[in-house]
Protein backbone atom coordinates (compact mmCIF):
# COMPACT_ATOMS: atom_id res chain seq x y z
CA UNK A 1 -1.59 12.93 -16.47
CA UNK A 2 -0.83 10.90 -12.88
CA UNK A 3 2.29 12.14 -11.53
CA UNK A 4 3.85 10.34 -8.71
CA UNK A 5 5.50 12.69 -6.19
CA UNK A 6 8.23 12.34 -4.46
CA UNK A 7 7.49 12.14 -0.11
CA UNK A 8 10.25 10.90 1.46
CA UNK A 9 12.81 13.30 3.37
CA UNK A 10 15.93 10.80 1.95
CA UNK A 11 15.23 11.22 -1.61
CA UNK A 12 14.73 15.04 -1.24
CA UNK A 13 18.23 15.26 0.34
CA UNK A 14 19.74 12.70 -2.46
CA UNK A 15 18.02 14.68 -5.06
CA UNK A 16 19.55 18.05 -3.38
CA UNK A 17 23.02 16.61 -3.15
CA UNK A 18 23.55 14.93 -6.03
CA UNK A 19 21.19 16.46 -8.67
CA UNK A 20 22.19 19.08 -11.44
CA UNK A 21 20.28 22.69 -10.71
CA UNK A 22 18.80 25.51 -12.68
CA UNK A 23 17.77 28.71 -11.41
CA UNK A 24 15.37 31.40 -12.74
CA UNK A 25 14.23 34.59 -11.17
CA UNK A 26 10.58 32.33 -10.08
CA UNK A 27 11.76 28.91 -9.85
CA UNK A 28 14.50 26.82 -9.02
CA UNK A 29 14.67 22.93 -10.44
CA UNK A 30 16.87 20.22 -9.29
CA UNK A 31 16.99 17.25 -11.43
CA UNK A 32 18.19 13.92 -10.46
CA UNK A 33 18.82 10.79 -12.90
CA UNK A 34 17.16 7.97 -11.82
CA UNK A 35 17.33 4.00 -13.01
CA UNK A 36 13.58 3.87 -12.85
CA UNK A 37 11.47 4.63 -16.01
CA UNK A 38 9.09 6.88 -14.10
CA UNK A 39 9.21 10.92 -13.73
CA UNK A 40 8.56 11.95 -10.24
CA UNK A 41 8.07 15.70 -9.09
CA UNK A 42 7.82 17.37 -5.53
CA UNK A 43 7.31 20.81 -5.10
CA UNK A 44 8.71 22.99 -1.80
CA UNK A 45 8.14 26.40 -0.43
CA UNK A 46 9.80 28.05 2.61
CA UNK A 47 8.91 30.58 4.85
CA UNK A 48 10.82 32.99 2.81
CA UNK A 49 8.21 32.80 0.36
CA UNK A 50 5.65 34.44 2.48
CA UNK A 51 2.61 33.18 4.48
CA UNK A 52 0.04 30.10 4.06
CA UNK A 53 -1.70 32.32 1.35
CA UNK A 54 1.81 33.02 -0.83
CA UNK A 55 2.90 29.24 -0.53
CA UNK A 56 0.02 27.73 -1.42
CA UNK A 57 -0.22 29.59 -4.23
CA UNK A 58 2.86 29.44 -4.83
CA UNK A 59 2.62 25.05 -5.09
CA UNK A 60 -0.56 25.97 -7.40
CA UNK A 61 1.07 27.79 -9.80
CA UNK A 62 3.62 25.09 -10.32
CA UNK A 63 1.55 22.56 -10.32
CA UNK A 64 -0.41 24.43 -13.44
CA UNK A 65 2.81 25.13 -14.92
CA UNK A 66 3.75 21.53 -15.03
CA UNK A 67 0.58 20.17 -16.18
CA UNK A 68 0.06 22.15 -19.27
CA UNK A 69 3.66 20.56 -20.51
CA UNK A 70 3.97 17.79 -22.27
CA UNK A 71 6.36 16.11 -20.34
CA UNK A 72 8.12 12.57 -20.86
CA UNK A 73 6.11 10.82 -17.72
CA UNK A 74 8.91 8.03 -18.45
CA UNK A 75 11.57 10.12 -18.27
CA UNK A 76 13.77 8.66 -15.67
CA UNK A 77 14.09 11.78 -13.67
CA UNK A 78 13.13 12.91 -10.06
CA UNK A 79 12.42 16.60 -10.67
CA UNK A 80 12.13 19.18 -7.06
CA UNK A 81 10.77 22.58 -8.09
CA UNK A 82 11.48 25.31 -5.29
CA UNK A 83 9.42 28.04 -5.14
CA UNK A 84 10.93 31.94 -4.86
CA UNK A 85 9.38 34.96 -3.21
CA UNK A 86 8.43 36.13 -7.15
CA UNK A 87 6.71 32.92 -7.98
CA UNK A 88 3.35 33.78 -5.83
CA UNK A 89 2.94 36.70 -7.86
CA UNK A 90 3.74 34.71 -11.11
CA UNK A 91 0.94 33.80 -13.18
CA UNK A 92 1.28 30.12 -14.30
CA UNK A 93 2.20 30.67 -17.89
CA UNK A 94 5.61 32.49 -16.63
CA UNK A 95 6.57 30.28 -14.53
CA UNK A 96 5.55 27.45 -17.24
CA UNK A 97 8.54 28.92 -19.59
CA UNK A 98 10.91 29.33 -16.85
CA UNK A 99 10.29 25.44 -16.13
CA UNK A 100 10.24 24.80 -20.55
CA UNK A 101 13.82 26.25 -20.39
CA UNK A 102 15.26 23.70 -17.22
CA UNK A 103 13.43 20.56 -18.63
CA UNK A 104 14.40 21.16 -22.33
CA UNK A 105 18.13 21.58 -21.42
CA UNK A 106 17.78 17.60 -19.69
CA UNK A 107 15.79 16.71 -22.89
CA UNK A 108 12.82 16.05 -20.63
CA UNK A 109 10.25 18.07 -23.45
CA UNK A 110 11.14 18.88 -26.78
């Protein structure tokens, strides 16, 4: 599954701004409708999450989480996925239902 990812700084703010939220003790989404027919996902981390180490693991367990959905790639959505301080010490398949829950509730998977 090719997903495109979202790099510029503008559409993170838009996305941040304008999108609809869900939280979860390891993973916050922000979901923003789009008028393309093309799903596009970025993935931050802070500082708060911990070092190098935490972070990256922290963008690997996401992006595991994410690929073992089934997701809609032409959903019109740009997704954001924000990484918390519990989601380095997540193991994928957690943080996979967390994410289930936010993208069922836009209709994303079914």
């Amino acid at each position: 599954m090719k997903i495109t990812t979202i790099t510029s700084n503008r559409d993170y703010q838009r996305i941040y701004r304008r999108g609809r939220s869900f939280v979860s003790p390891a993973l916050v989404t922000y979901a923003f409708k789009t008028k393309n027919n093309n799903l596009r996902i970025g993935i931050t981390t802070s500082k708060k999450v911990g070092k190098a180490v935490y972070r990256n693991r922290s963008r690997r367990v996401i992006r595991a989480a994410f690929s073992h959905l089934n997701a809609d790639q032409n959903a019109p959505f740009d997704l954001i996925f924000v990484a918390r301080t519990r989601t380095a010490h997540c193991k994928s398949y957690e943080v996979e239902r967390y994410m289930k829950e936010h993208l069922s509730k836009l209709g994303i998977i079914h």
